[in-house]
Structure formats: C-alpha cells, structure tokens
Protein backbone atom coordinates (compact mmCIF):
# COMPACT_ATOMS: atom_id res chain seq x y z
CA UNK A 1 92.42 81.36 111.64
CA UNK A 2 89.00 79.61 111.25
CA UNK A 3 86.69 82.37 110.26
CA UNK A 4 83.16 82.07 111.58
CA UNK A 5 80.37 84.38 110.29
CA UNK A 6 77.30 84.49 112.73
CA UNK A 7 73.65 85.96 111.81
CA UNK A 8 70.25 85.79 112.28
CA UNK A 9 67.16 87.96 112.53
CA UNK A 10 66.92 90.29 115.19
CA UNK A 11 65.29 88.84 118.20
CA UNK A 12 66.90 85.22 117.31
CA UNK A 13 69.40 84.94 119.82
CA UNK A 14 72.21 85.54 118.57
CA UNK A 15 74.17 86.99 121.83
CA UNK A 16 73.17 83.63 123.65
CA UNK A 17 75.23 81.82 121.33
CA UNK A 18 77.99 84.24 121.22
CA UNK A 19 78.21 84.07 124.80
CA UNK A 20 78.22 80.10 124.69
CA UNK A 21 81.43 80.42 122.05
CA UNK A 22 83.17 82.38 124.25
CA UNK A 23 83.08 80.38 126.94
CA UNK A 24 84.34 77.55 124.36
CA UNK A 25 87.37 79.88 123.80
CA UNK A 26 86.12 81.72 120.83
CA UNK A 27 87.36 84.89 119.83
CA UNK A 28 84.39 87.14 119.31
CA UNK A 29 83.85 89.90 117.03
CA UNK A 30 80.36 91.85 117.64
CA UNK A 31 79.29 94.11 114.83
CA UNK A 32 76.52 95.58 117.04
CA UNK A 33 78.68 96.31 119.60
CA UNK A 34 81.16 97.96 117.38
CA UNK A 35 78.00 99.94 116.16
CA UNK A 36 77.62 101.15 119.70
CA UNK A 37 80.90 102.12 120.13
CA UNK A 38 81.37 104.15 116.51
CA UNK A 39 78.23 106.49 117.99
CA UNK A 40 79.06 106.97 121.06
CA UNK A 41 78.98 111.10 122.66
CA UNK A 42 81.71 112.70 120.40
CA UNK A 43 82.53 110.49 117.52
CA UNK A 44 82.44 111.11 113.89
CA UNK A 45 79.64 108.73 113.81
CA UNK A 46 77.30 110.68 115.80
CA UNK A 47 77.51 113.83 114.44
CA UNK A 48 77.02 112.33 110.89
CA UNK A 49 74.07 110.28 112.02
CA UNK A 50 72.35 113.78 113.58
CA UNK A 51 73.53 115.51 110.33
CA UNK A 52 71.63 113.09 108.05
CA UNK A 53 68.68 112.26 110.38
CA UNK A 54 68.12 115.69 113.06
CA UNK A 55 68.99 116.27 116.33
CA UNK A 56 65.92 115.06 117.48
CA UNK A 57 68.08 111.53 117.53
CA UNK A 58 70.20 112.51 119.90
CA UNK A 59 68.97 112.21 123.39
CA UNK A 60 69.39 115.04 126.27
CA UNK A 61 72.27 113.42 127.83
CA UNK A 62 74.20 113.41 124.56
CA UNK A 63 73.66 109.92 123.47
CA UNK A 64 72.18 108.29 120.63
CA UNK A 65 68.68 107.96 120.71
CA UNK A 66 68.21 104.52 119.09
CA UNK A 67 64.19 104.45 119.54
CA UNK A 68 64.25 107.58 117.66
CA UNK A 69 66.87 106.62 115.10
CA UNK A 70 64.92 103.66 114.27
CA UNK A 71 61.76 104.89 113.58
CA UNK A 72 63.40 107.48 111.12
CA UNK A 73 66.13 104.77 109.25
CA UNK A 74 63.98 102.16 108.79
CA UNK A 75 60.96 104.10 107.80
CA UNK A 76 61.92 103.52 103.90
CA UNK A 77 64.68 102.12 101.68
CA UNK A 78 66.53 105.56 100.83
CA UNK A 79 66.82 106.54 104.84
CA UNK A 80 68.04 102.81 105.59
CA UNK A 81 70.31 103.16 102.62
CA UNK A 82 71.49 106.70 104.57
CA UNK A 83 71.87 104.89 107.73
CA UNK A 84 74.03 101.80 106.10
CA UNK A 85 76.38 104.58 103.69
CA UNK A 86 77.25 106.57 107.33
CA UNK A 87 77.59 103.09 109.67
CA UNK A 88 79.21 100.67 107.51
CA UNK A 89 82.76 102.18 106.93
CA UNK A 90 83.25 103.12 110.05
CA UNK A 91 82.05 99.70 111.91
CA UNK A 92 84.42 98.10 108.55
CA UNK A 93 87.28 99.64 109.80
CA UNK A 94 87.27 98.83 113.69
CA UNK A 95 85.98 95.37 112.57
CA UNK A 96 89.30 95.10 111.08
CA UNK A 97 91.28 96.43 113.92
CA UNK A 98 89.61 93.90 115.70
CA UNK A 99 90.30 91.18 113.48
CA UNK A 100 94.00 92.17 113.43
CA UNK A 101 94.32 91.93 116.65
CA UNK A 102 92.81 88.56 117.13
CA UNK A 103 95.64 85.33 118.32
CA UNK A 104 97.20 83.35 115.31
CA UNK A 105 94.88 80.28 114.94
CA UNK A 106 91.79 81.50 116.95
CA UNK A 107 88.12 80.47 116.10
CA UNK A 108 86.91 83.98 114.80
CA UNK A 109 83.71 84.53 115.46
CA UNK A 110 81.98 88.00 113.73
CA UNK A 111 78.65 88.25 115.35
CA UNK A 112 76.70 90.55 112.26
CA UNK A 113 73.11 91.27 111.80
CA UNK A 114 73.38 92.19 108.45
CA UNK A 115 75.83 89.27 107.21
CA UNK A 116 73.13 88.03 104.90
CA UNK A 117 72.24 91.37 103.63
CA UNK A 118 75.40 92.34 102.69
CA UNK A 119 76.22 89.60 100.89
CA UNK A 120 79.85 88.58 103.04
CA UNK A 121 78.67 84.97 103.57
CA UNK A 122 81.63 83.89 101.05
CA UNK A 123 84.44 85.16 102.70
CA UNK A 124 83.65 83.21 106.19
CA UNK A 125 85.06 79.58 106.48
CA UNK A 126 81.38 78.80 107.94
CA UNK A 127 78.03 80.48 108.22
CA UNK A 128 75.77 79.40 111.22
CA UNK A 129 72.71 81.15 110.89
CA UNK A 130 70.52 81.33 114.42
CA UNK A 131 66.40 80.70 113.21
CA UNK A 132 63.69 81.41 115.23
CA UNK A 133 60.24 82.35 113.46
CA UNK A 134 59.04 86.28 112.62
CA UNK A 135 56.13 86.24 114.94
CA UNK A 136 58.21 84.84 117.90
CA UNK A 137 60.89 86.91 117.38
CA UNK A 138 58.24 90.20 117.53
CA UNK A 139 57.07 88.51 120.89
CA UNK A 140 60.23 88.66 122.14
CA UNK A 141 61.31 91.94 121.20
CA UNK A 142 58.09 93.42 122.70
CA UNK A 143 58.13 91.83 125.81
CA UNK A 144 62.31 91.36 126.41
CA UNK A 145 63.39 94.28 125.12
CA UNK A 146 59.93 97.02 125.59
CA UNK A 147 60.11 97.46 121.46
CA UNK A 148 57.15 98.59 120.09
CA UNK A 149 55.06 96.12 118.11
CA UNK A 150 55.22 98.15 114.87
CA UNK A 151 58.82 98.54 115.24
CA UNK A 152 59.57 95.32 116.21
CA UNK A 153 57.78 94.18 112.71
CA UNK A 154 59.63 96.99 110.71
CA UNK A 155 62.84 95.65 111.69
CA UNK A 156 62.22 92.09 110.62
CA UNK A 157 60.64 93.38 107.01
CA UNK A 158 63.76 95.27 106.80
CA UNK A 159 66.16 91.87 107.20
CA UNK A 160 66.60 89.06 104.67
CA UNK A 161 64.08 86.29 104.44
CA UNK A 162 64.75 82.83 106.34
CA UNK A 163 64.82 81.65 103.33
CA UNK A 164 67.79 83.68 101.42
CA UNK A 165 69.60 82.82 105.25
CA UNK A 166 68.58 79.13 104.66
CA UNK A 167 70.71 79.51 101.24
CA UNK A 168 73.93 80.52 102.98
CA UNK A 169 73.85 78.31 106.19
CA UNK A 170 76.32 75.82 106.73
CA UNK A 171 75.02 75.68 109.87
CA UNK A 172 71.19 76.41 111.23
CA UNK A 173 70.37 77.04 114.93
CA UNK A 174 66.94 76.46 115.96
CA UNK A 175 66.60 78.66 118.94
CA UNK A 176 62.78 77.93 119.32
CA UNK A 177 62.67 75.73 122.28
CA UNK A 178 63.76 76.05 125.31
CA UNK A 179 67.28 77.59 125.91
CA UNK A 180 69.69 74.78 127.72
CA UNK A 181 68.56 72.86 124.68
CA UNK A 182 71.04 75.68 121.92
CA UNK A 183 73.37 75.20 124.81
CA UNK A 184 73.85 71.30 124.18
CA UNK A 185 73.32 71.75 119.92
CA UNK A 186 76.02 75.27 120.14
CA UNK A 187 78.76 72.83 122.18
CA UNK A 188 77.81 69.67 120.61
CA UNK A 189 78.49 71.91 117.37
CA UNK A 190 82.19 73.15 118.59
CA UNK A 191 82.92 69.57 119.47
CA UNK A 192 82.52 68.01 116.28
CA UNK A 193 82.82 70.57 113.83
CA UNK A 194 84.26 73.97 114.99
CA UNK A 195 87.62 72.56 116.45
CA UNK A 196 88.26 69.86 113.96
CA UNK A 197 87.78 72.42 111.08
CA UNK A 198 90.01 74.75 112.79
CA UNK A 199 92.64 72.04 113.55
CA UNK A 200 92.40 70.87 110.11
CA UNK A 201 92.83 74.09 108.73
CA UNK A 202 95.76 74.97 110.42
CA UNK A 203 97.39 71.72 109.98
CA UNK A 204 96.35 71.29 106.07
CA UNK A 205 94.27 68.67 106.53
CA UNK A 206 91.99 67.08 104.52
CA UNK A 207 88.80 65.23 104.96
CA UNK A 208 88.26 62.02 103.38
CA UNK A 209 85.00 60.21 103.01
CA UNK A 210 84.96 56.43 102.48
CA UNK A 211 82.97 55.68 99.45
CA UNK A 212 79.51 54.61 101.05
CA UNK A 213 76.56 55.72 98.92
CA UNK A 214 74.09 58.34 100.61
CA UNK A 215 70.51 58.61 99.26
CA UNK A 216 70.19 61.37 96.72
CA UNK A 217 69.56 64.76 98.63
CA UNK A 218 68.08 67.57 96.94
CA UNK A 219 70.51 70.05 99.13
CA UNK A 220 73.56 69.11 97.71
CA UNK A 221 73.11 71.49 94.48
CA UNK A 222 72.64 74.29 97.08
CA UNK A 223 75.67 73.46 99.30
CA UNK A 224 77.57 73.61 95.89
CA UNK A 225 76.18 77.06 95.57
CA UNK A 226 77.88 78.14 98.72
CA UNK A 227 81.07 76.77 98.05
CA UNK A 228 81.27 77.99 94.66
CA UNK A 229 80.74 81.12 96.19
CA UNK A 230 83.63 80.80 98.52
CA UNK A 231 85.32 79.30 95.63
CA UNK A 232 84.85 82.52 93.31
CA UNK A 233 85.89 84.68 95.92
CA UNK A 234 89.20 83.04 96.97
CA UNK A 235 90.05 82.68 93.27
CA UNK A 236 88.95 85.95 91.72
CA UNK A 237 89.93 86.31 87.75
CA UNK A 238 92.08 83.53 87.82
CA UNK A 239 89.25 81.08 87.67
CA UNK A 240 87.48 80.86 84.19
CA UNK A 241 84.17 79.56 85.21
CA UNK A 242 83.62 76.92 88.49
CA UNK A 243 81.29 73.89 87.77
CA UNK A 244 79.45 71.46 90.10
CA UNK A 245 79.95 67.72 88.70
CA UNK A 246 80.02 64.39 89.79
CA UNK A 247 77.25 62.45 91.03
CA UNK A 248 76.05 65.08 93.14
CA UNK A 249 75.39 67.21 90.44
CA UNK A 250 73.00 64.59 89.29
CA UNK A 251 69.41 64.90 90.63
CA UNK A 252 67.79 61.77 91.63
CA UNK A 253 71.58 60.19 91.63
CA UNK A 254 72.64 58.23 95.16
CA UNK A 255 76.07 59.37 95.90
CA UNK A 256 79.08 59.37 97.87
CA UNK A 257 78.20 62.52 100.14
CA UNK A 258 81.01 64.34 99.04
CA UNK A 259 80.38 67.46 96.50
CA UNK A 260 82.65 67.43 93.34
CA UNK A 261 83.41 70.86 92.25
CA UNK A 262 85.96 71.96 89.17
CA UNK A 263 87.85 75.23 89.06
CA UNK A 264 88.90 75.74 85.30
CA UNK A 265 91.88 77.95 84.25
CA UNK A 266 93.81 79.38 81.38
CA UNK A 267 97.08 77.05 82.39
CA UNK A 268 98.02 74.44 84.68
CA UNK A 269 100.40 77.27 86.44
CA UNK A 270 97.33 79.38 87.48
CA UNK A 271 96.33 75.97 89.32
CA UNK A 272 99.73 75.91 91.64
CA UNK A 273 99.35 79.90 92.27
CA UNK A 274 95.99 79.24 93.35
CA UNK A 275 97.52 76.53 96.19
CA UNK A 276 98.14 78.70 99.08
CA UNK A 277 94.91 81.01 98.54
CA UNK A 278 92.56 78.02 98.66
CA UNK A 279 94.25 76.25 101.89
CA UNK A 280 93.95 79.65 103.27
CA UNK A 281 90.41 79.08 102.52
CA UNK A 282 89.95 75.57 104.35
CA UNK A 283 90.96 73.31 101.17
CA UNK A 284 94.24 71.94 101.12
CA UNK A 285 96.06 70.54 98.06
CA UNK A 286 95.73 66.62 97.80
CA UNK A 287 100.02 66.93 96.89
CA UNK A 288 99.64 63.09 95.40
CA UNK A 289 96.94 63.52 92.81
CA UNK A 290 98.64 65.22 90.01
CA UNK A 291 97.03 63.88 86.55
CA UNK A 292 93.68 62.07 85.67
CA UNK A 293 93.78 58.64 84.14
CA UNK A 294 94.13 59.28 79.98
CA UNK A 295 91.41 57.55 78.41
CA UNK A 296 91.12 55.89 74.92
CA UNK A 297 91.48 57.78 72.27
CA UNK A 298 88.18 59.46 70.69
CA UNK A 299 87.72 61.48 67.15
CA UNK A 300 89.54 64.27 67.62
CA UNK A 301 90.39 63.51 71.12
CA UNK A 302 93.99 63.51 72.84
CA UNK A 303 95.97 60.87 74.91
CA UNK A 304 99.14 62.87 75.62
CA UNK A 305 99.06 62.91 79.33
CA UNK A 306 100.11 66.17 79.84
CA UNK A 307 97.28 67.26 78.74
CA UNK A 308 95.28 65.35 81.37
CA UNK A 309 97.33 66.88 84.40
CA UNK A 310 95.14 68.80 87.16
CA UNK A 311 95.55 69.57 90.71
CA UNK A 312 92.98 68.67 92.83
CA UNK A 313 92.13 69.86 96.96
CA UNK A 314 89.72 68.89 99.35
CA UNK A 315 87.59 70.52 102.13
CA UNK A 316 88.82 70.75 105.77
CA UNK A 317 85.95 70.72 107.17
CA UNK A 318 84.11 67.65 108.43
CA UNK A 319 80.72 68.83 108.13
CA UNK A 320 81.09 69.11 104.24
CA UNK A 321 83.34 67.27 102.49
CA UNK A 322 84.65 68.61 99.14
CA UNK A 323 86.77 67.61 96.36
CA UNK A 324 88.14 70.43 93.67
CA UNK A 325 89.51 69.80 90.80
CA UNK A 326 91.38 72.28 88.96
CA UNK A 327 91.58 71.42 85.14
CA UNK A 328 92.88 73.67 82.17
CA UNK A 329 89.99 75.30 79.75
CA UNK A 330 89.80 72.81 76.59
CA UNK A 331 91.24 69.90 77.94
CA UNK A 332 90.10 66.53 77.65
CA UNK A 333 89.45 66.34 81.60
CA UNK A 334 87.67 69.40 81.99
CA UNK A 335 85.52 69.12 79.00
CA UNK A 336 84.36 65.42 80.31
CA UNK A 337 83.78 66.20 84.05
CA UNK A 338 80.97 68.96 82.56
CA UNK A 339 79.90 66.26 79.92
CA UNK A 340 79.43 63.16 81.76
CA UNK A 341 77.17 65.52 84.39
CA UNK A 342 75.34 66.30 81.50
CA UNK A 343 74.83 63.31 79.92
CA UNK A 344 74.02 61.39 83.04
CA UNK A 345 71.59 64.34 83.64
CA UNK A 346 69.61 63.56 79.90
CA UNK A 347 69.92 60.17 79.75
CA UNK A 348 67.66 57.75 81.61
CA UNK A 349 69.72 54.60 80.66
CA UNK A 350 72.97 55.46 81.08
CA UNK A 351 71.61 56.76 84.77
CA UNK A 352 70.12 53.83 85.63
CA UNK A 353 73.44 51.81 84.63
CA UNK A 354 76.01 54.27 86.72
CA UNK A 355 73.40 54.31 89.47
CA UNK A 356 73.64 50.09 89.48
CA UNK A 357 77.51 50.42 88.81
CA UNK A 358 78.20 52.76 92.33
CA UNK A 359 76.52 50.06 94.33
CA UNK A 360 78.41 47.29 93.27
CA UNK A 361 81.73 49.32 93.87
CA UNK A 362 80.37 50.34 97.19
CA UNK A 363 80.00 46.94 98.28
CA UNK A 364 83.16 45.72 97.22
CA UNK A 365 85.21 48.22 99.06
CA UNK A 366 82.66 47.58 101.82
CA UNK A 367 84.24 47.12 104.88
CA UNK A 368 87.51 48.14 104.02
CA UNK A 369 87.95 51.21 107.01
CA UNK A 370 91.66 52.10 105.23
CA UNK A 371 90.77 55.31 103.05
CA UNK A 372 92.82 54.51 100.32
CA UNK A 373 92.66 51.11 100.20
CA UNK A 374 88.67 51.73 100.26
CA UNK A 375 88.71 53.98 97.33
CA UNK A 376 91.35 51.24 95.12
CA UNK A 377 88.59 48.80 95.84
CA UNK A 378 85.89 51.34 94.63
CA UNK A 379 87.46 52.60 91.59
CA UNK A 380 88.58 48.94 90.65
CA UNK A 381 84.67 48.79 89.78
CA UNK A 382 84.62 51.60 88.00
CA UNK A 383 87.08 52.53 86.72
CA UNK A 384 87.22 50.04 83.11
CA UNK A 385 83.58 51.05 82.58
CA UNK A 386 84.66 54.27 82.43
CA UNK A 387 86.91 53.55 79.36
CA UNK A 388 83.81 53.03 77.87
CA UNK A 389 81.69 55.78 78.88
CA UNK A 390 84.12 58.48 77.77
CA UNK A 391 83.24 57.44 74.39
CA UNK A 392 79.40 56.64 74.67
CA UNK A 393 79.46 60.59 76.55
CA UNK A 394 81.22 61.92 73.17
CA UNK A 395 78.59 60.12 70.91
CA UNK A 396 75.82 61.43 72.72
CA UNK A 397 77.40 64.93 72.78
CA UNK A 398 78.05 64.87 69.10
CA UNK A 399 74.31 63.56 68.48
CA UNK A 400 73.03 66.16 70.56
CA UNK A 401 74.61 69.15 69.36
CA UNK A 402 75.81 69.61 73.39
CA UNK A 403 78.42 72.10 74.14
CA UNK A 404 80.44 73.12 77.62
C-alpha cells in the first residue's frame, strides 16, 4: 500500500484535509484519535497518565482532563518527555492494529502531530506537511477551539520548526487562505500524484523523464536528503554509504529534473536482495539495465565488464523522479559516479563544457516524445565525450590528492 504520512503544527488544519482524503477513498489513520481512545475511563493509559502527573488530571466524571494535562506536560522538557514515554507505545501498538487491518493496496493515510518530531518521515512513501504561520495558528486555537493564549503558544514552542517540516515535505499545504481553496490544491493533489504513485507502486512502475534540461534548483540537494533517508531505512546495513551524484548534485548545474542517487554495497548479490525491499518502497528495478558502459582503460584502472555490472531502479512516483544505482564498493563505476560529481563540483572549465554539452544533447533528442528513443538520441551526444572525461576526472583526482 501507498503509505502517506500527514503533519503539521497544531492549529494547521490538518483534520480538514484528512476529511477531504477520505472522501477521495483514503484509508485514514488518526494518531490523535488513537490518543483519545488509549485514555479513555479505565484504560492502562489513564491510570499511568494520573500516576505520573496527579489526579488533579482527571476530571469529575472520570475522564481525562486535557486542559489540565497540558498545562502540566508541556510545562518543561522532562514532563513532555513523561508524557511521550507513557503515550507513545501504547498509541504504537493500536496504530499498528490499525494499519493491519487496512485493504491490500489502499492509500494509507497516518494523520500524526508529532511525525516530524519523531523522526518517522523515512518510512512514509510521502510526507505532506499542512503550513499555516505560528501567530495564525494561536488565533485560531484561541478563538476555534477556547485555548488559552499562553497555551496555545506553549504548544507550538513545543513542535518542530516550519523549517525542520520544510526539510521533510514532499508535499506542502498552504492552509492560509480561504478553505475551498486546500479543497481544490488537496484533490488536485490526489489526482495527479496520490493515485498515480499508488498505481505505480502496485503495478512496479517506473517513472521516466524525457531528457529536457530544468534550470538549476537549489532544492534538489534537499530532496536527495529525503530520499536518502528513505533509502537508508529500506536498506539498513546492507548499504555501505548512499551518495547523491549526477548533475543534480552539482550546484549551479541545469539538469534533467531527475535526482541521481547511488546505493553502494559489499557485492553485486546484496544489490538483487535489496530488489523487493526497495519496490516495496516505491522504486522498482529497471530489469533491462544490468551493466554500465566499460570505459577506456586508465592507470591502474579495469575494463573487465563484470566489474562494471550494477542494478539500477527508479522512483514511482511522479512528483519526484529518481534514478538509483546500486554499484559494488571499489569498482570502477562507483568510484567515478562520486568523482565526476566532484570534479564537476571544483572545476570551473570542465563545468562550463558539460553544462554546453547537456544542451546540445537536449536539443537533439528534442522532440522525440518516445522515452527511449529520446534518451538514445541524448546519450548519442554524450556519451563519446564521456570516454574522455573518465580520464581527464582521474588526472584531476590524482593531481588533487581527491579520495571517495
């Protein structure tokens, strides 16, 4: 299933967009109402919560006093830290019962305050984080909900910052304006994201970018961040180290806007076990790419193409397209993938002359709307120059002392 984590600050709206994913046939997973329901008269959760905090937090008809919870939990870091130790197994464990229960191929949606804070943002297919500013998110809470001002302001210290949410949103929700306007972005966002990803996903689908050249963008390094993240997770041990490279590793580079990440392992084997965890994760195994192309021989280099085999899969969804290579530690491949990203990265010239070299293989597989035929045309261009660049990257490295 297509895993969707959902956060925000308090006060941002959250529910509204829940409700509008449900109606879109989302299956929804609320953390705070599985809060509610782990405290309710005569659970476990209660009497640990009026054990650690007093019985003053439990109102007269036997229910939780949240008011007075609140103003005790989040009155420092050590009673928040009490509150999170008693809550957070025991909303874990329904979460999962919920999760089990969920239909084969849903949209999972997990509506969690704290999705940020905890640091689960990697083990969600997509992040949509729903943004609306401290100070109207305070008015709302005050006038919406009756909290009190100081509270209000407590709770939003207490949460992560917009921007450590900005640095694990695939997706950001302004929910500033006026309501029917989320309505449009939230359905809009279903349309042309949500259900292709989850189609691709369950179908092992790729997607495949023609190779058009986008204008450098400073937020690709950070969208690498998140998948690497994703990447580390669904890999564990088995991966060695996991690299950004390409031209989008490049700063200042223009760029087909598709990020180039490389998984490296101990043996081409770990790269075939690693095949059914990472389509799990929404990136499919490309089955046809198998090997790069062996280059020229350099001093102490190797043509043997076995050693230039690799396995390679791409992202499923069509908001972020993603190519991973998997390459063995030492190998001629992975060691140039990290060098050529460096050297492009130090030198000015040899920039300037890939930079010149992409748009000329842009335009001649311009027009071509066949993906493979476009990318034949494309690496037709660039592919002899390459020849030469593998051993103009080595002289520099040698000159420069460079390591991986």
């Amino acid at each position: 299933m297509l895993r969707v984590g959902l956060t925000g600050g308090i006060g941002a709206g959250k529910s509204t967009v829940s409700k509008i994913l449900t109606e879109l046939g989302a299956v929804i997973v609320d953390a705070d109402l599985i809060a509610r329901e782990v405290v309710e008269p005569g659970t476990p959760g209660l009497a640990a919560l009026a054990q650690a905090f007093g019985d003053g937090i439990i109102a007269p008809d036997g229910t939780l006093d949240r008011p007075a919870l609140a103003a005790l939990a989040f009155a420092d870091d050590a009673s928040r830290g009490t509150l999170n130790s008693i809550l957070h197994p025991l909303i874990g464990h329904r979460t999962a019962e919920a999760i089990d229960a969920a239909p084969a191929n849903s949209v999972l949606v997990q509506d969690i305050p704290l999705l940020v804070e905890a640091g689960m943002a990697p083990a969600f297919n997509m992040v949509v984080i729903v943004y609306v500013d401290a100070e109207e998110r305070v008015r709302r809470l005050v006038e919406s909900r009756g909290m009190p001002e100081s509270d209000a302001r407590a709770r939003i210290a207490a949460q992560a910052t917009d921007d450590q949410r900005r640095a694990v949103a695939d997706v950001w929700l302004d929910n500033s304006g006026d309501p029917a306007a989320l309505d449009a972005v939230v359905r809009e966002l279903w349309a042309n994201r949500i259900a292709p990803f989850e189609e691709n996903l369950r179908t092992g689908t790729a997607v495949r970018v023609l190779p058009e050249l986008s204008p450098a963008d400073p937020q690709w390094p950070v969208q690498a961040d998140r998948l690497i993240n994703r990447l580390a997770l669904l890999c564990g041990d088995r991966a060695m180290r996991i690299d950004h490279i390409g031209s989008t590793a490049v700063p200042g580079l223009d760029a087909k806007d598709v990020i180039d990440l490389q998984i490296t392992v101990e043996h081409i084997g770990i790269a075939d076990d690693l095949a059914a965890d990472l389509a799990t994760g929404g990136f499919p195994r490309l089955e046809n790419i198998v090997a790069d192309d062996p280059k020229p021989a350099y001093v102490g280099g190797e043509t043997d193409p076995s050693v230039w085999a690799k396995r390679i899969h791409a992202g499923a969804d069509p908001g972020r397209p993603v190519n991973i290579h998997i390459r063995v530690d030492g190998w001629p491949g992975q060691q140039f993938a990290v060098l050529f990203r460096d050297w492009l990265r130090a030198d000015d010239d040899a920039r300037a002359e890939y930079a010149a070299l992409k748009v000329r293989a842009a335009e001649h597989a311009s027009g071509i709307d066949d993906y493979d035929k476009a990318m034949d045309a494309y690496l037709a261009v660039k592919t002899p120059w390459f020849d030469a660049a593998f051993h103009r990257a080595w002289e520099w490295a040698d000159k420069s002392g460079w390591t991986a």
